[in-house]
Protein backbone atom coordinates (compact mmCIF):
# COMPACT_ATOMS: atom_id res chain seq x y z
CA UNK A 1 -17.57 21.37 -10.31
CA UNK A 2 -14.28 21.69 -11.82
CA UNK A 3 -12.31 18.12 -13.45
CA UNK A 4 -9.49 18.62 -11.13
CA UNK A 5 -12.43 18.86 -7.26
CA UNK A 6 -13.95 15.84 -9.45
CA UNK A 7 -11.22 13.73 -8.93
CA UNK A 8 -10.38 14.80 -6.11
CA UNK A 9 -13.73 13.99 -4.04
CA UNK A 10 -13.87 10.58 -5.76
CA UNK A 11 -10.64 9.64 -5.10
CA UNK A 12 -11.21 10.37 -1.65
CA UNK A 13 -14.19 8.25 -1.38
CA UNK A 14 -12.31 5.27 -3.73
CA UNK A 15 -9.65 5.55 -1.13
CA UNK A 16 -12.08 5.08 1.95
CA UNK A 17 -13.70 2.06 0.37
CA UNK A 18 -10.34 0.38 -0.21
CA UNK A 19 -9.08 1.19 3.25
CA UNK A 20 -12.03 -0.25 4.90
CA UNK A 21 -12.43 -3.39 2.86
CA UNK A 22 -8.53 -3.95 3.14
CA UNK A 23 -7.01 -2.83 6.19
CA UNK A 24 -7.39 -6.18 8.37
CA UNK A 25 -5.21 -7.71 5.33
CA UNK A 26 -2.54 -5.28 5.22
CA UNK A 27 -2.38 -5.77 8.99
CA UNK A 28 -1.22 -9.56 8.62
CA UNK A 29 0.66 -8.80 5.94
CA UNK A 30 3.20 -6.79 7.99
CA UNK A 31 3.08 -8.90 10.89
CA UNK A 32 3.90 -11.40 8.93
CA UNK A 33 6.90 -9.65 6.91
CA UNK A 34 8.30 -7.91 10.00
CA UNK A 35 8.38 -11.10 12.02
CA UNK A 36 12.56 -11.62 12.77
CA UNK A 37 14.04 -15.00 11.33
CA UNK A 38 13.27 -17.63 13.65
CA UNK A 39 16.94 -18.98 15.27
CA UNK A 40 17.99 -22.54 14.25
CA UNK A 41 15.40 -25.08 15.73
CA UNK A 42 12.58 -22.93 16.91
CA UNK A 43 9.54 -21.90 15.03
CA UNK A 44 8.85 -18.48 13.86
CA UNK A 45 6.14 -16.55 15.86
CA UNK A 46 3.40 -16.97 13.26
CA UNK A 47 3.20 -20.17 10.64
CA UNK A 48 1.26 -18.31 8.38
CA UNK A 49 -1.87 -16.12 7.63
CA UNK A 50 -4.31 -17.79 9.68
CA UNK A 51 -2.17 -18.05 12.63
CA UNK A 52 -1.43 -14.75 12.57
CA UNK A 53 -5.33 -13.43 12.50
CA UNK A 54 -6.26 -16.02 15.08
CA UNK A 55 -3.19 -15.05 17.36
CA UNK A 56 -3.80 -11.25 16.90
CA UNK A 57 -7.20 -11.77 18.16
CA UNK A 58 -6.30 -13.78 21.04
CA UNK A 59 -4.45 -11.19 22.05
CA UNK A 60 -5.74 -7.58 20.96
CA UNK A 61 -9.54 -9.03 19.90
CA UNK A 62 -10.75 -8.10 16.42
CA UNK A 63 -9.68 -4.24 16.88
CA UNK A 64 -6.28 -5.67 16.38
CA UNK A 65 -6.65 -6.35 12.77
CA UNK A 66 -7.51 -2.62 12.47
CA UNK A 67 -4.49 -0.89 14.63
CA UNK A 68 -3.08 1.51 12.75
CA UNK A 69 -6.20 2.33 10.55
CA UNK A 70 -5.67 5.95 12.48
CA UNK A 71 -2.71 7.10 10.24
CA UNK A 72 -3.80 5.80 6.54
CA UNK A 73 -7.68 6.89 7.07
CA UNK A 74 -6.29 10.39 8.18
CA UNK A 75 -4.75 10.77 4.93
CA UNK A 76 -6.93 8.27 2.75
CA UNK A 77 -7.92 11.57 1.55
CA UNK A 78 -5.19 13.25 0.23
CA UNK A 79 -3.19 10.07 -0.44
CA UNK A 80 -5.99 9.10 -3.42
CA UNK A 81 -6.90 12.71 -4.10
CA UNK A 82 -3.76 13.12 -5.11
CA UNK A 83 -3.07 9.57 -7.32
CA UNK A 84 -6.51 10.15 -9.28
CA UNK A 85 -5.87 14.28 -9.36
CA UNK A 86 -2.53 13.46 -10.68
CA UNK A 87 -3.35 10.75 -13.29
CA UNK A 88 -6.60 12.82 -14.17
CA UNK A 89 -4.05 15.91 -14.84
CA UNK A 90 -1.71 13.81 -16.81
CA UNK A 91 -4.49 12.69 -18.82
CA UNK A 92 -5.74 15.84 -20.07
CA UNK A 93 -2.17 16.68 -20.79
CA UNK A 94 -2.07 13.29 -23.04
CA UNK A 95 -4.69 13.48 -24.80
CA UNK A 96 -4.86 14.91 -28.52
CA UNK A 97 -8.04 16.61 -28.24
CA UNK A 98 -10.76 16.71 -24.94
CA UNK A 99 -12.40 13.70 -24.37
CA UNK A 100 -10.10 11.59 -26.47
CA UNK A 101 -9.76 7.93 -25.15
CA UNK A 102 -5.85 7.48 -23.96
CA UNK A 103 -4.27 4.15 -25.17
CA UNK A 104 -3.00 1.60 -22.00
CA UNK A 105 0.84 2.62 -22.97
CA UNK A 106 -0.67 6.45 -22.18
CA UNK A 107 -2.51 5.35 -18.66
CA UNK A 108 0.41 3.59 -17.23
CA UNK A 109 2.59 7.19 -18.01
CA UNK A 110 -0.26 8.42 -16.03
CA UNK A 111 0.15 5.67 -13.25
CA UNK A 112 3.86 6.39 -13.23
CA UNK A 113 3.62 9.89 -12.32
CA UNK A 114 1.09 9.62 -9.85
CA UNK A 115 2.92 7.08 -8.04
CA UNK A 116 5.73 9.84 -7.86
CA UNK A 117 3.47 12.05 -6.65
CA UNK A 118 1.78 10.08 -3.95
CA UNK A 119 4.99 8.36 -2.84
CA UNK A 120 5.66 11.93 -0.58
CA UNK A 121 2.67 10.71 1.65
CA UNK A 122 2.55 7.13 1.38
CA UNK A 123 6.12 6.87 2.68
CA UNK A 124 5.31 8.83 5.98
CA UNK A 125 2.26 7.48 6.73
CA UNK A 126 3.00 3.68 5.70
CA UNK A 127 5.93 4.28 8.44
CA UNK A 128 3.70 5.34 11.29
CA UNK A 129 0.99 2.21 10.05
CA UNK A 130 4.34 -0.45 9.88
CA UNK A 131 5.47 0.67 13.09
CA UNK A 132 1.85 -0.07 14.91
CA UNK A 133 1.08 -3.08 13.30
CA UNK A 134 4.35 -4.62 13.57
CA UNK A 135 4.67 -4.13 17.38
CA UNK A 136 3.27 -7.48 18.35
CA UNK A 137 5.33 -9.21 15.82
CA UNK A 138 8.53 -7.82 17.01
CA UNK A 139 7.72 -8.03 20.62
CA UNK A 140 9.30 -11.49 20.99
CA UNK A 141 12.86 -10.24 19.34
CA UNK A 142 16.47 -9.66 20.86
CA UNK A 143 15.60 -6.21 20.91
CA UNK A 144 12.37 -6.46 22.60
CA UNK A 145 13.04 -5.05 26.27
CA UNK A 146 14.70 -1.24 24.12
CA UNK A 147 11.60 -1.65 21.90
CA UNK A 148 9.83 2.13 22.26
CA UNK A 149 6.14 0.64 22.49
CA UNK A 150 3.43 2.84 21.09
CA UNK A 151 0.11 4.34 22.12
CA UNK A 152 -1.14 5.43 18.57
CA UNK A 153 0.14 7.28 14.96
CA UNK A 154 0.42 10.89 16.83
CA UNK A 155 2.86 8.88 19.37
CA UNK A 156 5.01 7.20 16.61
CA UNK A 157 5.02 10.29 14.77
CA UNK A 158 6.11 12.49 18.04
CA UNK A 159 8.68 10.06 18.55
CA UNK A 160 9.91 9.95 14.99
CA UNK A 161 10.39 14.00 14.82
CA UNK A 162 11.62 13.83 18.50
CA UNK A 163 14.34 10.99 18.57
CA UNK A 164 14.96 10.13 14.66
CA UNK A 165 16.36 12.79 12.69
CA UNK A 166 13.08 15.27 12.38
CA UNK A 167 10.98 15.38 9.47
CA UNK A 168 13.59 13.44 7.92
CA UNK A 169 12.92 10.41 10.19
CA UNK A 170 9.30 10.39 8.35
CA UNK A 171 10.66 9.56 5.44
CA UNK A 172 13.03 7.03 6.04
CA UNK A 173 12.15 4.32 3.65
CA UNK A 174 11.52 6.56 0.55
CA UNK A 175 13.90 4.90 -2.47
CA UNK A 176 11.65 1.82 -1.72
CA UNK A 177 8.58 3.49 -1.15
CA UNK A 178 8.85 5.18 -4.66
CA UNK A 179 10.18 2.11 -6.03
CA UNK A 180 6.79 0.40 -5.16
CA UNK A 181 4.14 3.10 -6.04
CA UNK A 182 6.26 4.21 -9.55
CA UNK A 183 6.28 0.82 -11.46
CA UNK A 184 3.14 -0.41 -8.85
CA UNK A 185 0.96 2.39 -10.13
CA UNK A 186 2.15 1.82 -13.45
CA UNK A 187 1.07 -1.47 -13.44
CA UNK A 188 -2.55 -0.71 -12.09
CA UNK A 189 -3.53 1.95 -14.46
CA UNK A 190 -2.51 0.08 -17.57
CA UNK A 191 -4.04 -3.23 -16.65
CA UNK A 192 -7.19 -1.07 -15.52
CA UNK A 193 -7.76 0.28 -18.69
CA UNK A 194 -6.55 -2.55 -20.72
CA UNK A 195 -9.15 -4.80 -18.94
CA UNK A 196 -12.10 -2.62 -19.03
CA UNK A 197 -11.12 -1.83 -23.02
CA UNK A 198 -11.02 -6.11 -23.81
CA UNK A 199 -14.32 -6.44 -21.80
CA UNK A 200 -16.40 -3.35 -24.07
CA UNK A 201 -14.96 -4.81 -26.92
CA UNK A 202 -13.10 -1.14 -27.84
CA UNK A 203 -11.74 2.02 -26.02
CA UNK A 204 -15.23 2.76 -25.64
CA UNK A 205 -15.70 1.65 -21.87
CA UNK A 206 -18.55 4.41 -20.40
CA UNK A 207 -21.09 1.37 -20.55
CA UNK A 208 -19.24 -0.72 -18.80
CA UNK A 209 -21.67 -2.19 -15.70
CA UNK A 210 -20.58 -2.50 -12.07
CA UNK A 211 -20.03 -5.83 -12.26
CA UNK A 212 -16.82 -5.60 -15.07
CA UNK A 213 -15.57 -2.40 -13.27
CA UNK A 214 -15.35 -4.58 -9.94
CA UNK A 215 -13.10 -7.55 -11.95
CA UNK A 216 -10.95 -4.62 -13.54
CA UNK A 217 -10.34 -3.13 -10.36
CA UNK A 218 -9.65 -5.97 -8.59
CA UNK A 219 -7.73 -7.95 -11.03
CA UNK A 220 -5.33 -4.60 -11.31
CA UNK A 221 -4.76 -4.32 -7.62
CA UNK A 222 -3.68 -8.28 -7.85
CA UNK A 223 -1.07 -7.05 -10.59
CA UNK A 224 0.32 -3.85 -8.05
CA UNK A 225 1.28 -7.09 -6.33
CA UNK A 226 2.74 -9.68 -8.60
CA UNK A 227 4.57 -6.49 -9.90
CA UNK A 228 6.46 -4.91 -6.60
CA UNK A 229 5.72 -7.03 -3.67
CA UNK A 230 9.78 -7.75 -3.07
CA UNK A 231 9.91 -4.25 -2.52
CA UNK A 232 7.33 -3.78 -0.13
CA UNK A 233 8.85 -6.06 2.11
CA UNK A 234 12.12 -4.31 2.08
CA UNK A 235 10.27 -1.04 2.93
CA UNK A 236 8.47 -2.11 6.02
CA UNK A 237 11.74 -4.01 7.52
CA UNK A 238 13.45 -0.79 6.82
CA UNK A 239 10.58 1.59 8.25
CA UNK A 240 10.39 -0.82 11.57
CA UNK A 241 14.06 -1.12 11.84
CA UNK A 242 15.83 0.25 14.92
CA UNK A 243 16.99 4.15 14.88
CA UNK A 244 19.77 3.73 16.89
CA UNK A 245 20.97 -0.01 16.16
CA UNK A 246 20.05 -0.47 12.57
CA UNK A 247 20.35 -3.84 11.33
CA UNK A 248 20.26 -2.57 7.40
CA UNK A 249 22.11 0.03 6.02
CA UNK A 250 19.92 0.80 2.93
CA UNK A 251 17.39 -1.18 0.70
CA UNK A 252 20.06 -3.00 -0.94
CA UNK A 253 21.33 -4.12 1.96
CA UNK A 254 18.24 -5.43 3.38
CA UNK A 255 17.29 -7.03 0.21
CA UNK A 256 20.75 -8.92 0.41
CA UNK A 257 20.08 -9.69 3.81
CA UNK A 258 16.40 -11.16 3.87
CA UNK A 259 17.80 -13.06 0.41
CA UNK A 260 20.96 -14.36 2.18
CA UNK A 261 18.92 -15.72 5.68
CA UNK A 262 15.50 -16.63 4.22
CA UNK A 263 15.78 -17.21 0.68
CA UNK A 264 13.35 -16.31 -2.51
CA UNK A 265 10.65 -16.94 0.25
CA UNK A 266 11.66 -14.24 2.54
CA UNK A 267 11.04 -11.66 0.00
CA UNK A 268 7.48 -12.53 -0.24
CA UNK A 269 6.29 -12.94 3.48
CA UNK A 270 3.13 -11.64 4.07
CA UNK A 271 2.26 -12.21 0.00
CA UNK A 272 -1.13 -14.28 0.43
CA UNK A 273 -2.96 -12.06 2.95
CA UNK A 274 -1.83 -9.05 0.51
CA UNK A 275 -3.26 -10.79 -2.79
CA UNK A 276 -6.16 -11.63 -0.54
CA UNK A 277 -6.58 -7.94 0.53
CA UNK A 278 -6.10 -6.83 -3.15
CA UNK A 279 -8.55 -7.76 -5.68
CA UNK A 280 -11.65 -6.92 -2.87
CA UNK A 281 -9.95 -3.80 -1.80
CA UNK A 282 -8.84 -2.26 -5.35
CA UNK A 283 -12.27 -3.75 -6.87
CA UNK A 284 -14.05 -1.29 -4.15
CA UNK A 285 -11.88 1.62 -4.63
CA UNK A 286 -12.43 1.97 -8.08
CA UNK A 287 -16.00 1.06 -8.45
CA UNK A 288 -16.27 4.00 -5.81
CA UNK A 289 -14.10 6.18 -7.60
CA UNK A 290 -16.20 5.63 -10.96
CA UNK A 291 -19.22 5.54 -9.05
CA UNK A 292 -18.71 9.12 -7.53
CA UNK A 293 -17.16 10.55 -10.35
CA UNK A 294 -20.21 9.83 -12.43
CA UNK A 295 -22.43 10.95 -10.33
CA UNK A 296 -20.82 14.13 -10.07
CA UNK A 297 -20.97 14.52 -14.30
């Protein structure tokens, strides 16, 4: 089996692991950033994480936590075949002879352009996964009774292609979406490798056990966070926002927006359940990237 089917099978099962472990998470996390601003004197629908899991399961039971699974784990597989293809690719292309360890300044040039590359199907399919989970949340707005309500991710996408612009409407939140996964992937890469390389003492790291490969993983996935979380906020208000009566005209303008009503805080709504979801979810996907990719030689 070839380098480039290497990566791309044990990206594929890196990506599963991480969607499993962290999709219940990532659904709180949008519920909780695409919640409108509360009017003057009332409270906002949710008061924070827990609220938000023991509401959603009040209401939709514990399959709740996992609506809009359907879209991410139909392309779990070519969303992280592609990052690790990518960065594998880039790799060989970096390095000065085969085999060669890359430096952390080299692996988070790798992380850049496989964020590029990825960003073409995270942005679609983080739109149809925003608009499921965030129904609930946005159910109690001014907008509620023109809300189109959903029955799954073919039924957002059919409606997306139908009544917003075509293929085009799949990609509306794209400048953030690359702005996340570009300097986000970056981020992961380099702190990956920079990890693993301080705990073998070297840029030896193929002895590494399980147990340092799970800290590196997860402790990069917190960083993805710390690093771009801002800007995942303004792409899921952006990718739930209404077609026809938009209330932002652009990432800017949405970033001035939530700034100018909420504060620093509204730009990080939704920012504990996504650290939560981030260190067990990353530390999975890369122990089950490493894992499969050894096994396979």
């Amino acid at each position: 089996m070839g380098d480039v089917a290497k990566d791309l099978t044990s990206g594929t099962v890196g990506g599963a692991a991480q969607l499993i472990v962290g999709h219940p998470f990532d659904t709180i996390k949008v519920k909780l950033q695409s919640q409108p601003a509360p009017l003057p004197g009332q409270a906002p629908k949710y008061a924070g994480a827990m609220d938000a899991v023991r509401q959603t399961i009040a209401v939709e039971g514990p399959r709740g936590l996992y609506k809009g699974m359907g879209a991410p784990l139909a392309t779990v597989a070519a969303f992280n075949a592609v990052l690790f293809t990518v960065r594998g690719q880039m790799e060989a292309l970096l390095r000065s002879e085969p085999g060669a360890t890359l430096t952390v300044g080299q692996q988070v040039i790798c992380g850049a352009g496989a964020g590029v590359a990825v960003s073409f199907l995270a942005c679609p399919t983080e739109l149809i996964k925003c608009r499921l989970q965030a129904q609930s949340a946005l159910a109690d707005s001014a907008s509620a009774g023109a809300m189109v309500k959903y029955g799954g991710p073919m039924d957002v996408a059919r409606h997306v292609l139908r009544s917003e612009g075509g293929v085009r409407g799949l990609f509306k939140g794209m400048v953030p979406t690359l702005a996340r996964e570009v300097p986000g992937n970056a981020v992961v890469f380099g702190v990956y490798e920079a990890l693993k390389q301080y705990m073998a003492g070297g840029p030896d790291t193929s002895k590494l056990g399980r147990g340092s490969i799970l800290t590196a993983g997860g402790l990069a996935g917190a960083a993805f966070w710390l690093t771009v979380y801002p800007t995942d906020v303004v792409k899921s208000v952006i990718q739930v926002d209404d077609y026809k009566n938009p209330k932002y005209s652009g990432s800017i303008n949405a970033l001035k927006q939530i700034f100018a009503s909420e504060g620093l805080k509204g730009l990080y709504k939704g920012f504990g359940p996504a650290m939560a979801r981030s260190v067990p979810a990353n530390a999975a996907c890369f122990l089950a990237y490493e894992v499969t990719r050894s096994s396979l030689g």
